[in-house]
PDB file of N, CA and C in Angstrom:
ATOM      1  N   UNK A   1      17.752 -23.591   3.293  1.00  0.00           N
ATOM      2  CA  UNK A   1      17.039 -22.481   3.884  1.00  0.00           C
ATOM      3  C   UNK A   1      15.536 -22.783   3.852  1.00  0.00           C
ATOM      4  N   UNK A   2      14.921 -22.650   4.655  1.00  0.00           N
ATOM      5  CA  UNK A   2      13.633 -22.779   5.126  1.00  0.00           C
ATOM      6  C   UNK A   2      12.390 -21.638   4.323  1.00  0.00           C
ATOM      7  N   UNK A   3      11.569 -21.965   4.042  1.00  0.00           N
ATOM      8  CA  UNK A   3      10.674 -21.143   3.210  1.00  0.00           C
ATOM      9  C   UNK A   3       9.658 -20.160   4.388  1.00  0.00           C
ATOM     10  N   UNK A   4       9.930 -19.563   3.739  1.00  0.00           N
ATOM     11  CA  UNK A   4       9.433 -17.815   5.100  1.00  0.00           C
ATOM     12  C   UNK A   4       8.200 -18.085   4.979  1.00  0.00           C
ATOM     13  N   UNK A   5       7.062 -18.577   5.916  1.00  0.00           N
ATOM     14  CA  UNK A   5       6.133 -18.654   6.149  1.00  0.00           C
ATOM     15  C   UNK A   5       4.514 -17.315   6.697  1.00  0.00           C
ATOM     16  N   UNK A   6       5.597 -16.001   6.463  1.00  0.00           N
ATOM     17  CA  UNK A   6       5.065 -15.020   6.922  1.00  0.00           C
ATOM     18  C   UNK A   6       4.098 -14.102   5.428  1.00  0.00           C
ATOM     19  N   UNK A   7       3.179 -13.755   6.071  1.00  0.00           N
ATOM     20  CA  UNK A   7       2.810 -12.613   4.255  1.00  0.00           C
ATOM     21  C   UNK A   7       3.364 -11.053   5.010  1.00  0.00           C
ATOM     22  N   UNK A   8       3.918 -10.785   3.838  1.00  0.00           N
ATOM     23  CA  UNK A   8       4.664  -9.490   3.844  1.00  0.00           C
ATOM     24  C   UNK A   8       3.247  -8.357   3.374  1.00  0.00           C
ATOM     25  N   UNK A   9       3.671  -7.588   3.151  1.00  0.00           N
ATOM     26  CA  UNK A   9       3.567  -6.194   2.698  1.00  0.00           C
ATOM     27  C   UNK A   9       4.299  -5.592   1.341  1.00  0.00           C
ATOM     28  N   UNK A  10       3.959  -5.520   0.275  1.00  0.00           N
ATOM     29  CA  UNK A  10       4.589  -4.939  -1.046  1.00  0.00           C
ATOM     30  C   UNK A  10       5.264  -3.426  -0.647  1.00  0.00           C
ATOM     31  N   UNK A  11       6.663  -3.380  -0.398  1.00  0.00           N
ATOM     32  CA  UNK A  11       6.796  -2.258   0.243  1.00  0.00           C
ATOM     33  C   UNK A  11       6.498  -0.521  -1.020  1.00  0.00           C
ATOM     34  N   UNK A  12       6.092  -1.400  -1.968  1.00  0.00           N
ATOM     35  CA  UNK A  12       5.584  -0.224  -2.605  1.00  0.00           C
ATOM     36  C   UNK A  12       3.383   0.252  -2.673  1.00  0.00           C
ATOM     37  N   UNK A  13       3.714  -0.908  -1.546  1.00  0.00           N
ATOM     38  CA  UNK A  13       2.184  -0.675  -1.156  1.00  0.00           C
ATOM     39  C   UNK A  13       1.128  -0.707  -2.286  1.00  0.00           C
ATOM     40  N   UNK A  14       1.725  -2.272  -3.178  1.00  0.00           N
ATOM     41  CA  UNK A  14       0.775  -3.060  -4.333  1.00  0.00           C
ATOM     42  C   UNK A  14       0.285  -1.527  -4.922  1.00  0.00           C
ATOM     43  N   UNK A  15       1.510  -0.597  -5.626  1.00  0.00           N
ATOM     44  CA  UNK A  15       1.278   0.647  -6.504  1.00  0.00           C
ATOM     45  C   UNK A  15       0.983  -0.341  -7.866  1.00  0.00           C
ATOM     46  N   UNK A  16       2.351  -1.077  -8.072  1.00  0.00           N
ATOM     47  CA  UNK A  16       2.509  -1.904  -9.546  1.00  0.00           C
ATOM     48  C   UNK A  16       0.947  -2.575  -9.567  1.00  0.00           C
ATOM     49  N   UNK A  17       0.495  -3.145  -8.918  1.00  0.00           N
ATOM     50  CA  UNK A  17      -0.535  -3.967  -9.368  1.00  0.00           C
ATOM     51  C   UNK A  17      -1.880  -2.793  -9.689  1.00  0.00           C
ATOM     52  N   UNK A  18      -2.074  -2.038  -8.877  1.00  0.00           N
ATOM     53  CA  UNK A  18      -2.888  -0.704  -9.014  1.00  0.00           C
ATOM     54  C   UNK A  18      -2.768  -0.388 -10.492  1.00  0.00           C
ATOM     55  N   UNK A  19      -1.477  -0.033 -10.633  1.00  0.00           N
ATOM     56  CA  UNK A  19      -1.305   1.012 -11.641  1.00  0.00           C
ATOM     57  C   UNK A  19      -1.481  -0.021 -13.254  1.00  0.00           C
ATOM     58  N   UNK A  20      -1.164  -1.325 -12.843  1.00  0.00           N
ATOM     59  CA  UNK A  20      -1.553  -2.608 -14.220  1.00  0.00           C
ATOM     60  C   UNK A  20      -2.960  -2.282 -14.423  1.00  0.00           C
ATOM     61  N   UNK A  21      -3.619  -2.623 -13.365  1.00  0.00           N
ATOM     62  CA  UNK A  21      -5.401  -2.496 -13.159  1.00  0.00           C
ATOM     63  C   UNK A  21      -5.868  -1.325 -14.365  1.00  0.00           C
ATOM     64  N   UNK A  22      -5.334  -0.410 -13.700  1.00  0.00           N
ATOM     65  CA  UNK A  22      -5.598   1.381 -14.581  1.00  0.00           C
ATOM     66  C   UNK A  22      -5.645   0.964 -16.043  1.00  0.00           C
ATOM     67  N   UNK A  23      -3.931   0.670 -16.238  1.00  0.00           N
ATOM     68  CA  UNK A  23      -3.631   0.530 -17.681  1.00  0.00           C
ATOM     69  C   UNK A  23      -4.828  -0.342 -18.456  1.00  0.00           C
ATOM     70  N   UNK A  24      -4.565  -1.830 -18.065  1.00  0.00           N
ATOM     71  CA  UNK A  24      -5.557  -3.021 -18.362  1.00  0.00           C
ATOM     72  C   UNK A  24      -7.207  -2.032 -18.953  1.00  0.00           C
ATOM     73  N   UNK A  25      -7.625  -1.686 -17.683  1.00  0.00           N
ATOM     74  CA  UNK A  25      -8.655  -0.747 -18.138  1.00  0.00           C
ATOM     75  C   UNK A  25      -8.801  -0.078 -18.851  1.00  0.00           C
ATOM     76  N   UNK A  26      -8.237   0.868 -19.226  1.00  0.00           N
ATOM     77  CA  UNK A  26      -8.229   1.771 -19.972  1.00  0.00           C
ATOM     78  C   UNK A  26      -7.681   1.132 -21.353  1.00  0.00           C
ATOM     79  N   UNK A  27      -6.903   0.185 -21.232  1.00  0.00           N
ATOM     80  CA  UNK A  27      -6.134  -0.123 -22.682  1.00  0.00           C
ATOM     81  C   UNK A  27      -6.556  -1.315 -23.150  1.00  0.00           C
ATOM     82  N   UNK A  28      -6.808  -2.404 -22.174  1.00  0.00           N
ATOM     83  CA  UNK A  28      -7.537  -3.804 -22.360  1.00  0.00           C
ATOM     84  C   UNK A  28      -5.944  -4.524 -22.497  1.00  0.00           C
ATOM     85  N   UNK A  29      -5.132  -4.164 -22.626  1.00  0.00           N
ATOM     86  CA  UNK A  29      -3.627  -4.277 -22.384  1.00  0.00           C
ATOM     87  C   UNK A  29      -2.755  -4.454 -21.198  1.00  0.00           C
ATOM     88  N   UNK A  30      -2.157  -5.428 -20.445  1.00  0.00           N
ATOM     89  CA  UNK A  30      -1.223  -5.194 -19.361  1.00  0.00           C
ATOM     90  C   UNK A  30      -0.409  -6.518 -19.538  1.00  0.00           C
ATOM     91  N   UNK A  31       1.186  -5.506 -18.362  1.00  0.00           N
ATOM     92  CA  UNK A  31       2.277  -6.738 -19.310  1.00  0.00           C
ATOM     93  C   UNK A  31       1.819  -7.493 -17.799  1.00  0.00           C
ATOM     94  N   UNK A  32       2.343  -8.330 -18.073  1.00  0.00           N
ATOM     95  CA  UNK A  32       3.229  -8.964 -16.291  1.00  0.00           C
ATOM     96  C   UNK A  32       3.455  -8.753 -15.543  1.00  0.00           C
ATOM     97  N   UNK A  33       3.113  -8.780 -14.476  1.00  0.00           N
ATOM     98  CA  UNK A  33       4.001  -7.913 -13.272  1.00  0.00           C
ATOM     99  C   UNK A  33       5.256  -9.039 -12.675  1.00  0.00           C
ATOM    100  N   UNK A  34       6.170  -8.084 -12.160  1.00  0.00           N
ATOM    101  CA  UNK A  34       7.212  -9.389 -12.044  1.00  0.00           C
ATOM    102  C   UNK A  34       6.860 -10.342 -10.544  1.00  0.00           C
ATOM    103  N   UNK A  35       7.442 -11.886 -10.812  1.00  0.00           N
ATOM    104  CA  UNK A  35       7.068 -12.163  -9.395  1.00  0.00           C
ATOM    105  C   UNK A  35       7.120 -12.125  -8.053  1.00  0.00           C
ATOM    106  N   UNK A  36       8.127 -11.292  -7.979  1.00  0.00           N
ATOM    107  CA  UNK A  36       8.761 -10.979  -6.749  1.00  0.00           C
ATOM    108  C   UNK A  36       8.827  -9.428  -6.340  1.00  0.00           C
ATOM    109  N   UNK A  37       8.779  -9.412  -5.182  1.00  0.00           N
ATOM    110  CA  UNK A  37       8.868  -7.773  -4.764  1.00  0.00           C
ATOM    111  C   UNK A  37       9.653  -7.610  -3.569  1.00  0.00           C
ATOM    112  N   UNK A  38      10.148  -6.262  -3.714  1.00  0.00           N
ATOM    113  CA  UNK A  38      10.817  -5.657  -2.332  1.00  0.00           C
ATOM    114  C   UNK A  38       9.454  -5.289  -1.318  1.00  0.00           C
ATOM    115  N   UNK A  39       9.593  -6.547  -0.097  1.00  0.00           N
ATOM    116  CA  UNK A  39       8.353  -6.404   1.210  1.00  0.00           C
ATOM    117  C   UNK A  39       9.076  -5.008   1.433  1.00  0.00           C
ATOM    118  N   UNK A  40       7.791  -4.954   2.753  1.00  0.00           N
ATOM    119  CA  UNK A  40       8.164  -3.792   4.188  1.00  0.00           C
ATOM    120  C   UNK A  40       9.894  -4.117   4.819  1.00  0.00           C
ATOM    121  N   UNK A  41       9.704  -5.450   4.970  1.00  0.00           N
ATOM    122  CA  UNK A  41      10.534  -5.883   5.946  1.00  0.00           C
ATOM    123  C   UNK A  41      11.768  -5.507   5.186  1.00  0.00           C
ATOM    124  N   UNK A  42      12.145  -5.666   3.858  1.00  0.00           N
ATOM    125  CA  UNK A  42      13.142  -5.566   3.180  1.00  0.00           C
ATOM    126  C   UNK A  42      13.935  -7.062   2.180  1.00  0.00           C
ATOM    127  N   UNK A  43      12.696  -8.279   2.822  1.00  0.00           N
ATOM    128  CA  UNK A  43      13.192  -9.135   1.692  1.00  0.00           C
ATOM    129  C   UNK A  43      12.278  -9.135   0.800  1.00  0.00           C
ATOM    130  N   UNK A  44      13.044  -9.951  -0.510  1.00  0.00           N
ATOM    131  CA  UNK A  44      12.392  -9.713  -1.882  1.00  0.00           C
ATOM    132  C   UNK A  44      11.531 -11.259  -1.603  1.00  0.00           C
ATOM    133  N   UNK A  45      10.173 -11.397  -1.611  1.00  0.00           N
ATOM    134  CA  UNK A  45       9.276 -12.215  -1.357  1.00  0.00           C
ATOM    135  C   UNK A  45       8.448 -12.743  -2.749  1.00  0.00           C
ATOM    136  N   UNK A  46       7.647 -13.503  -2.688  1.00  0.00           N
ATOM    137  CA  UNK A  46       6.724 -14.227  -3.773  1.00  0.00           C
ATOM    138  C   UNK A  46       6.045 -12.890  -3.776  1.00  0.00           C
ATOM    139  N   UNK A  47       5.516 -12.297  -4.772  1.00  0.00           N
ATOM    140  CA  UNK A  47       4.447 -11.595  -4.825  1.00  0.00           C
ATOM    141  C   UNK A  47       3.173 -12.154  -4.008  1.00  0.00           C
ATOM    142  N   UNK A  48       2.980 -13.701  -4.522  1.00  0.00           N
ATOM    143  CA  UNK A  48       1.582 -14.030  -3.792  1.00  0.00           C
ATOM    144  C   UNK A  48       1.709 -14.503  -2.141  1.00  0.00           C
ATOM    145  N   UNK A  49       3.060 -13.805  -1.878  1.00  0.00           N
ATOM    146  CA  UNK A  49       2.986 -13.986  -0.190  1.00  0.00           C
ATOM    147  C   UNK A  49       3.138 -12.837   0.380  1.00  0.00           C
ATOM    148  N   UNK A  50       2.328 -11.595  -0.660  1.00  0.00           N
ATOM    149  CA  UNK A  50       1.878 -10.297  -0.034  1.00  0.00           C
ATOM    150  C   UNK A  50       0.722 -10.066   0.375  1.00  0.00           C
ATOM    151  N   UNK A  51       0.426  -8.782   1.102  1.00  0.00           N
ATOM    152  CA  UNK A  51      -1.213  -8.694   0.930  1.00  0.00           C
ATOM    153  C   UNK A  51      -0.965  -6.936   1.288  1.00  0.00           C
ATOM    154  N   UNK A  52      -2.250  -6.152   0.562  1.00  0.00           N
ATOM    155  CA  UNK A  52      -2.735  -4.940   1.062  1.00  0.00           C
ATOM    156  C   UNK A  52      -3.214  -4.745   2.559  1.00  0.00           C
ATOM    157  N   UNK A  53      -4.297  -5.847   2.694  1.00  0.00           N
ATOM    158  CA  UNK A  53      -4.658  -5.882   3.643  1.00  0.00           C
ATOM    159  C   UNK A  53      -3.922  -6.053   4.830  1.00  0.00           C
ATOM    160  N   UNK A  54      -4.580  -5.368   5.697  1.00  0.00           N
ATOM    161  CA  UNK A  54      -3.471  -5.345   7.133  1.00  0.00           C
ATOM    162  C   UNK A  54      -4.076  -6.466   8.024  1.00  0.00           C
ATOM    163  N   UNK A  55      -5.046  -7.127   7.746  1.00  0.00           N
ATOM    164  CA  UNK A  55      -5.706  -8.452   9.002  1.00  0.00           C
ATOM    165  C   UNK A  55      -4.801  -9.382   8.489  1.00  0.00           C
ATOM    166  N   UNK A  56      -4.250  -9.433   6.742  1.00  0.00           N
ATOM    167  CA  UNK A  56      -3.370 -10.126   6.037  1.00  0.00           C
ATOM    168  C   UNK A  56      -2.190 -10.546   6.615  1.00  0.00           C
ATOM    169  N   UNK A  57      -1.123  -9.461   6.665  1.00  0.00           N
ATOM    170  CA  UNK A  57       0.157  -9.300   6.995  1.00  0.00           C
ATOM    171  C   UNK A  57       0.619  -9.896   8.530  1.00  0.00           C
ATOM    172  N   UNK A  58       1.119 -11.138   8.240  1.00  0.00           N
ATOM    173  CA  UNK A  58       1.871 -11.439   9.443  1.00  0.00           C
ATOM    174  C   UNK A  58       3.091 -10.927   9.768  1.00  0.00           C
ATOM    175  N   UNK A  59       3.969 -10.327   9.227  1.00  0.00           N
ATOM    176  CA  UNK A  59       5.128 -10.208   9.465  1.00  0.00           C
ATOM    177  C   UNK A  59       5.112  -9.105  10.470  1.00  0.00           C
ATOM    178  N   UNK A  60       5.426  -8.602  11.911  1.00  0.00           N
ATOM    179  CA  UNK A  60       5.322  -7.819  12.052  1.00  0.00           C
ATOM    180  C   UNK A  60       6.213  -6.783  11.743  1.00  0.00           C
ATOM    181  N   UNK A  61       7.570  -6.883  11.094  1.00  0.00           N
ATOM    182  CA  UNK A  61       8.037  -5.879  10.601  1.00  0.00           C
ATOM    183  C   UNK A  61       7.326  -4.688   9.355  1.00  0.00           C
ATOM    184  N   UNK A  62       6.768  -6.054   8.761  1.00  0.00           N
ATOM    185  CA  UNK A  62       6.469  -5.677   7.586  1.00  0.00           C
ATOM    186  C   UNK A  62       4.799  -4.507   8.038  1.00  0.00           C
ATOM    187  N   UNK A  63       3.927  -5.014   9.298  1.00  0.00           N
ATOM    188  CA  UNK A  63       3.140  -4.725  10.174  1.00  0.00           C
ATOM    189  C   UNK A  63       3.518  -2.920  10.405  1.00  0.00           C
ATOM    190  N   UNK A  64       4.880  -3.021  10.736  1.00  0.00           N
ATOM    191  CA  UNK A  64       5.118  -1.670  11.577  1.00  0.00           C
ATOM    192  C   UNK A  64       5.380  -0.786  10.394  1.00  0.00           C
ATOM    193  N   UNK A  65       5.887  -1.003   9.313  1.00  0.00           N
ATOM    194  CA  UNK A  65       6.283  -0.427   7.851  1.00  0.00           C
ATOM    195  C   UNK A  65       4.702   0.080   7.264  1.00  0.00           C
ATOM    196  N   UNK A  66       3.703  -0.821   6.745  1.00  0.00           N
ATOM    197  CA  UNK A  66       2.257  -0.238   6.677  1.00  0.00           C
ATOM    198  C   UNK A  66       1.837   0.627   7.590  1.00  0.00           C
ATOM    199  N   UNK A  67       2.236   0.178   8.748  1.00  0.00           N
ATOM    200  CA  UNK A  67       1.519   1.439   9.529  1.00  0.00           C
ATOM    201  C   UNK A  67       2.599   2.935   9.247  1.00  0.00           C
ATOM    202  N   UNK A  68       3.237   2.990   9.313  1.00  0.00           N
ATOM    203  CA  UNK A  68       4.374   3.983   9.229  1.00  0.00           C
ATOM    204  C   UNK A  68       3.927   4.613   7.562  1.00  0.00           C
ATOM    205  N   UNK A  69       4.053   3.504   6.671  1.00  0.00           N
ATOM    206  CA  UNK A  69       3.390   4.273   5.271  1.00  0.00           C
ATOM    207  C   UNK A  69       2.248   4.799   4.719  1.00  0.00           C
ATOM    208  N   UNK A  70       1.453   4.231   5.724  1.00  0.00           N
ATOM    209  CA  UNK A  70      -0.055   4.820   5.291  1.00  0.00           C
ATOM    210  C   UNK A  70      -0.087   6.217   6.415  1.00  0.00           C
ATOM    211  N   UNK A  71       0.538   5.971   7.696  1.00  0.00           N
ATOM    212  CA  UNK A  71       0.452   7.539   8.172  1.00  0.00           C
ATOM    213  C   UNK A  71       1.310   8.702   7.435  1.00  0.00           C
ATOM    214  N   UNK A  72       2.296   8.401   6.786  1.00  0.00           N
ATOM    215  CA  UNK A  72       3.076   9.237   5.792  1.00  0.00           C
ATOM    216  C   UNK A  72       1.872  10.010   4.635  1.00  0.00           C
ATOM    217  N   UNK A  73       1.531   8.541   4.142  1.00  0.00           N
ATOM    218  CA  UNK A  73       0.429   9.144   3.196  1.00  0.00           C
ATOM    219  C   UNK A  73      -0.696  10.257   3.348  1.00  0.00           C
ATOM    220  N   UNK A  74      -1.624   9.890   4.846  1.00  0.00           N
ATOM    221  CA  UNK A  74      -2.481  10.882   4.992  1.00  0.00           C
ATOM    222  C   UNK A  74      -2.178  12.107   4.976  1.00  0.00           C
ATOM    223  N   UNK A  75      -0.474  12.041   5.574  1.00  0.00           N
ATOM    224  CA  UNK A  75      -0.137  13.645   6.248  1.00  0.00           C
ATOM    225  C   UNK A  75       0.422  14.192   4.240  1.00  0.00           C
ATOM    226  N   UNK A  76       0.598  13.860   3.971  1.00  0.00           N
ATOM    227  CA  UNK A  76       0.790  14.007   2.856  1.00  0.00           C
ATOM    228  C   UNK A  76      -0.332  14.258   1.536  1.00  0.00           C
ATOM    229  N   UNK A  77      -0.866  13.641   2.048  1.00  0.00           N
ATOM    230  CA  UNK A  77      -2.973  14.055   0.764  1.00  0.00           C
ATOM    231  C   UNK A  77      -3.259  15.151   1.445  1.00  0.00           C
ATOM    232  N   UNK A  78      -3.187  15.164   2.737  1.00  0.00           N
ATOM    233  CA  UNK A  78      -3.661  16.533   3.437  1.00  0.00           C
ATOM    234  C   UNK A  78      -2.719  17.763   2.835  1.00  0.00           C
ATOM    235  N   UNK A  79      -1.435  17.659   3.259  1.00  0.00           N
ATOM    236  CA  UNK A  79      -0.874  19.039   3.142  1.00  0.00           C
ATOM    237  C   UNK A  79      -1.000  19.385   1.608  1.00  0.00           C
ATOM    238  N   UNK A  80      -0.546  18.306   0.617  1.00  0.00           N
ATOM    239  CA  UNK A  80      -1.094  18.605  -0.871  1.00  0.00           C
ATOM    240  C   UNK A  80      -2.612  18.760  -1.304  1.00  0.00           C
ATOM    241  N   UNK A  81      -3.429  18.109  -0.387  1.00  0.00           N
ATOM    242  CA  UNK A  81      -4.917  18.353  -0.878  1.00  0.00           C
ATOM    243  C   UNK A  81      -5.408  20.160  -0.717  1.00  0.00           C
ATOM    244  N   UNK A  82      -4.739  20.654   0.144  1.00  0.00           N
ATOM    245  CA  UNK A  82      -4.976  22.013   0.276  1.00  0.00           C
ATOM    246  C   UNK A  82      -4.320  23.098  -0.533  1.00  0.00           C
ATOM    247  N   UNK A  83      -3.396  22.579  -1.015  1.00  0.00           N
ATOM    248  CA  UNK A  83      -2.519  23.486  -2.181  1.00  0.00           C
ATOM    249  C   UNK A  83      -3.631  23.974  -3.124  1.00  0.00           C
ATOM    250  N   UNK A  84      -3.425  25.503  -3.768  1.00  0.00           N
ATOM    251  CA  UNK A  84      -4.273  25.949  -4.469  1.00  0.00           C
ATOM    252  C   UNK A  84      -3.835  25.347  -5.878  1.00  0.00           C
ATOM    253  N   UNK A  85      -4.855  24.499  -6.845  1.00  0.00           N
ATOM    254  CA  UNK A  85      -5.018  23.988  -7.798  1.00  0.00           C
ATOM    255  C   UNK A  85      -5.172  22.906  -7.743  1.00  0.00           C
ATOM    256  N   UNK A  86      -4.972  22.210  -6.674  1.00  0.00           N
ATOM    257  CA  UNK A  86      -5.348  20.775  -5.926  1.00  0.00           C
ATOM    258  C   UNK A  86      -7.058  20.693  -6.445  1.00  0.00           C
ATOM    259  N   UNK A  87      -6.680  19.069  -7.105  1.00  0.00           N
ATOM    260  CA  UNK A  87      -8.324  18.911  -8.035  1.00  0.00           C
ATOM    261  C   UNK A  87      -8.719  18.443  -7.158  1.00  0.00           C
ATOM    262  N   UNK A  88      -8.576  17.972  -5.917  1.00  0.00           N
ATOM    263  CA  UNK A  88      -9.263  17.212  -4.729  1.00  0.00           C
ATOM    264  C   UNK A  88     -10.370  18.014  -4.335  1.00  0.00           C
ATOM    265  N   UNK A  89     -11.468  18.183  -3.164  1.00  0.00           N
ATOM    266  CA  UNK A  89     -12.395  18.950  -2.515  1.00  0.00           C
ATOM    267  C   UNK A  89     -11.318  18.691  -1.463  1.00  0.00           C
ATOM    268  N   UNK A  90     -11.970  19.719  -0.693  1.00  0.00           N
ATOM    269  CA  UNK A  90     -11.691  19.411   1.071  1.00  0.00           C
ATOM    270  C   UNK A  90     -12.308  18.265   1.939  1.00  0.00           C
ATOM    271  N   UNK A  91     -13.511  17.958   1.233  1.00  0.00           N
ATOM    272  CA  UNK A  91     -14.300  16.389   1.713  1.00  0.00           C
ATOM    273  C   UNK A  91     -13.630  15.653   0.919  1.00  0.00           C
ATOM    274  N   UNK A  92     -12.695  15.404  -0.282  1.00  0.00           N
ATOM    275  CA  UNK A  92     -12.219  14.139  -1.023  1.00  0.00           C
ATOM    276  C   UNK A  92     -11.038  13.783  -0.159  1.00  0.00           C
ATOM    277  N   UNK A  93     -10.302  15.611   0.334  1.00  0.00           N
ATOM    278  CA  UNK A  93      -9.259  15.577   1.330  1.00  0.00           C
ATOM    279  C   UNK A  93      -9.031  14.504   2.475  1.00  0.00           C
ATOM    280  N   UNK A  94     -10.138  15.127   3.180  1.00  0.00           N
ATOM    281  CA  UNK A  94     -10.826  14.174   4.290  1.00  0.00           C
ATOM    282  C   UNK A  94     -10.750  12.491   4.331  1.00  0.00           C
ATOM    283  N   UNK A  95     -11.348  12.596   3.434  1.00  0.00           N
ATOM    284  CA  UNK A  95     -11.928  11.086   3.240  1.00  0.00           C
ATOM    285  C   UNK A  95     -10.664  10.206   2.851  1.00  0.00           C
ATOM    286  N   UNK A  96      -9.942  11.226   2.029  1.00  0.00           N
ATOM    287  CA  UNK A  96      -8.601  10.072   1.793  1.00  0.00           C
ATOM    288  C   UNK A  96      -7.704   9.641   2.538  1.00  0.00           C
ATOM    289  N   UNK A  97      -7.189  10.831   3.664  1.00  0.00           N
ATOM    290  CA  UNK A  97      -6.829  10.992   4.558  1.00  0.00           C
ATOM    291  C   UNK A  97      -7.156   9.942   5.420  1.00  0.00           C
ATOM    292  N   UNK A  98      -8.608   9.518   5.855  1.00  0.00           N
ATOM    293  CA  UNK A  98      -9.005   8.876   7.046  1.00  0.00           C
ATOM    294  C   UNK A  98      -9.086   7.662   6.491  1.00  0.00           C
ATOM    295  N   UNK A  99      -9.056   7.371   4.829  1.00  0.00           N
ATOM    296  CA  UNK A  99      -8.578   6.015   4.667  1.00  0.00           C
ATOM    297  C   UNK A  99      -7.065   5.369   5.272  1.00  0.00           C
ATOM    298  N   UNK A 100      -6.156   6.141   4.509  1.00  0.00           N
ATOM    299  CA  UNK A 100      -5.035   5.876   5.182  1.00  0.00           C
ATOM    300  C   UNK A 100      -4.553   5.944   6.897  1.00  0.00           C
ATOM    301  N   UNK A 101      -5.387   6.528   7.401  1.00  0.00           N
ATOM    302  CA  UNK A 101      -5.254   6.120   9.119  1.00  0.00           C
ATOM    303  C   UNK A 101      -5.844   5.443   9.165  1.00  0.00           C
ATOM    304  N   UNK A 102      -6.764   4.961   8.561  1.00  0.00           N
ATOM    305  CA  UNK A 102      -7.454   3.719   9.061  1.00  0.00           C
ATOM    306  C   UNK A 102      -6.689   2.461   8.537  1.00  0.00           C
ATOM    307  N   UNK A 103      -6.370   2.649   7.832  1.00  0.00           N
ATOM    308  CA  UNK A 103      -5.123   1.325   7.358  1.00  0.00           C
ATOM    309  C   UNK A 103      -3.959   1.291   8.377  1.00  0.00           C
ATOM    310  N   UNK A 104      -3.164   2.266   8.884  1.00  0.00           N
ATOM    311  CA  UNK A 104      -2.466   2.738   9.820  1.00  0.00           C
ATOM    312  C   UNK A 104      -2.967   1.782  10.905  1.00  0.00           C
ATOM    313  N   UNK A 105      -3.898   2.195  11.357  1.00  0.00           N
ATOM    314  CA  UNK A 105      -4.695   1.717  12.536  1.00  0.00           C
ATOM    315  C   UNK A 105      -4.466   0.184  13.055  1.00  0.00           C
ATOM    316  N   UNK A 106      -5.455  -0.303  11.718  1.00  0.00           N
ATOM    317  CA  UNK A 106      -5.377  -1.355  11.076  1.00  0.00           C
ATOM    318  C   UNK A 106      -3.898  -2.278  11.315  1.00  0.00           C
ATOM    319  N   UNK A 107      -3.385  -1.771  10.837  1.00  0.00           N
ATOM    320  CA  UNK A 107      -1.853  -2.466  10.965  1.00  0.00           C
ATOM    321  C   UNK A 107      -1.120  -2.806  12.391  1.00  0.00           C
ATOM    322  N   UNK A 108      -1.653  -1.412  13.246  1.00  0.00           N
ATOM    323  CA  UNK A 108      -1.230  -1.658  14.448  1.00  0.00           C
ATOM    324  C   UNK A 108      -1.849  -2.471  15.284  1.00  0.00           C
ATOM    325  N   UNK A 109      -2.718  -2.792  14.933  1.00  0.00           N
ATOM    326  CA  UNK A 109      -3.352  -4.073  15.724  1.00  0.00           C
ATOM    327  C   UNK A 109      -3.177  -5.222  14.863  1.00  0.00           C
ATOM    328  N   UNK A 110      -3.226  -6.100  16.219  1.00  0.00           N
ATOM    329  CA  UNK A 110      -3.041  -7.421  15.479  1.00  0.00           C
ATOM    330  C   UNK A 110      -2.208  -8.550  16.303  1.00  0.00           C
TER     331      UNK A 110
END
């Protein structure tokens, strides 16, 4: 079998590596992350043949999955950013929001 020459997408949208970062920080502590991940596309890939970035990602499956997850996300910071007790502002709302369409965006071109 031939070695997949494409960079995927971490279909958990590089949370694990985020959430090591946090820990590391805060604790000066982090384990491993494992090497492999479930992409967009649905195969389990090298970790280092992922990327966040969407100029990154060749795969276009993996392409149409980022875009599809980051528009999930905005509509989602929005409808929770407005809930009463929501620690967000309505400008943090905003702003998070138009990150994730812009990643969206992002993805669809290319």
């Amino acid at each position: 079998m031939a070695a997949d020459p494409h960079i995927h997408i971490d279909a958990r949208l590089g949370g694990q590596a985020a959430s090591r970062a946090v820990l590391a920080s805060a604790f000066g502590l982090a384990a491993d992350l494992p090497p492999t991940v479930r992409s967009g596309c649905g195969l389990e890939v090298a970790r280092a043949m992922t990327s966040v970035r969407p100029e990154s990602v060749t795969c276009l499956t993996c392409r149409e999955f980022g875009a599809e997850a980051h528009e999930r996300l905005a509509a989602q910071v929005e409808s929770l950013g407005v809930l009463p007790g929501s620690p967000l502002t309505p400008a943090q709302v905003h702003e998070a929001a138009a990150h994730h369409r812009d990643l969206a965006r992002r993805f669809t071109r290319g």
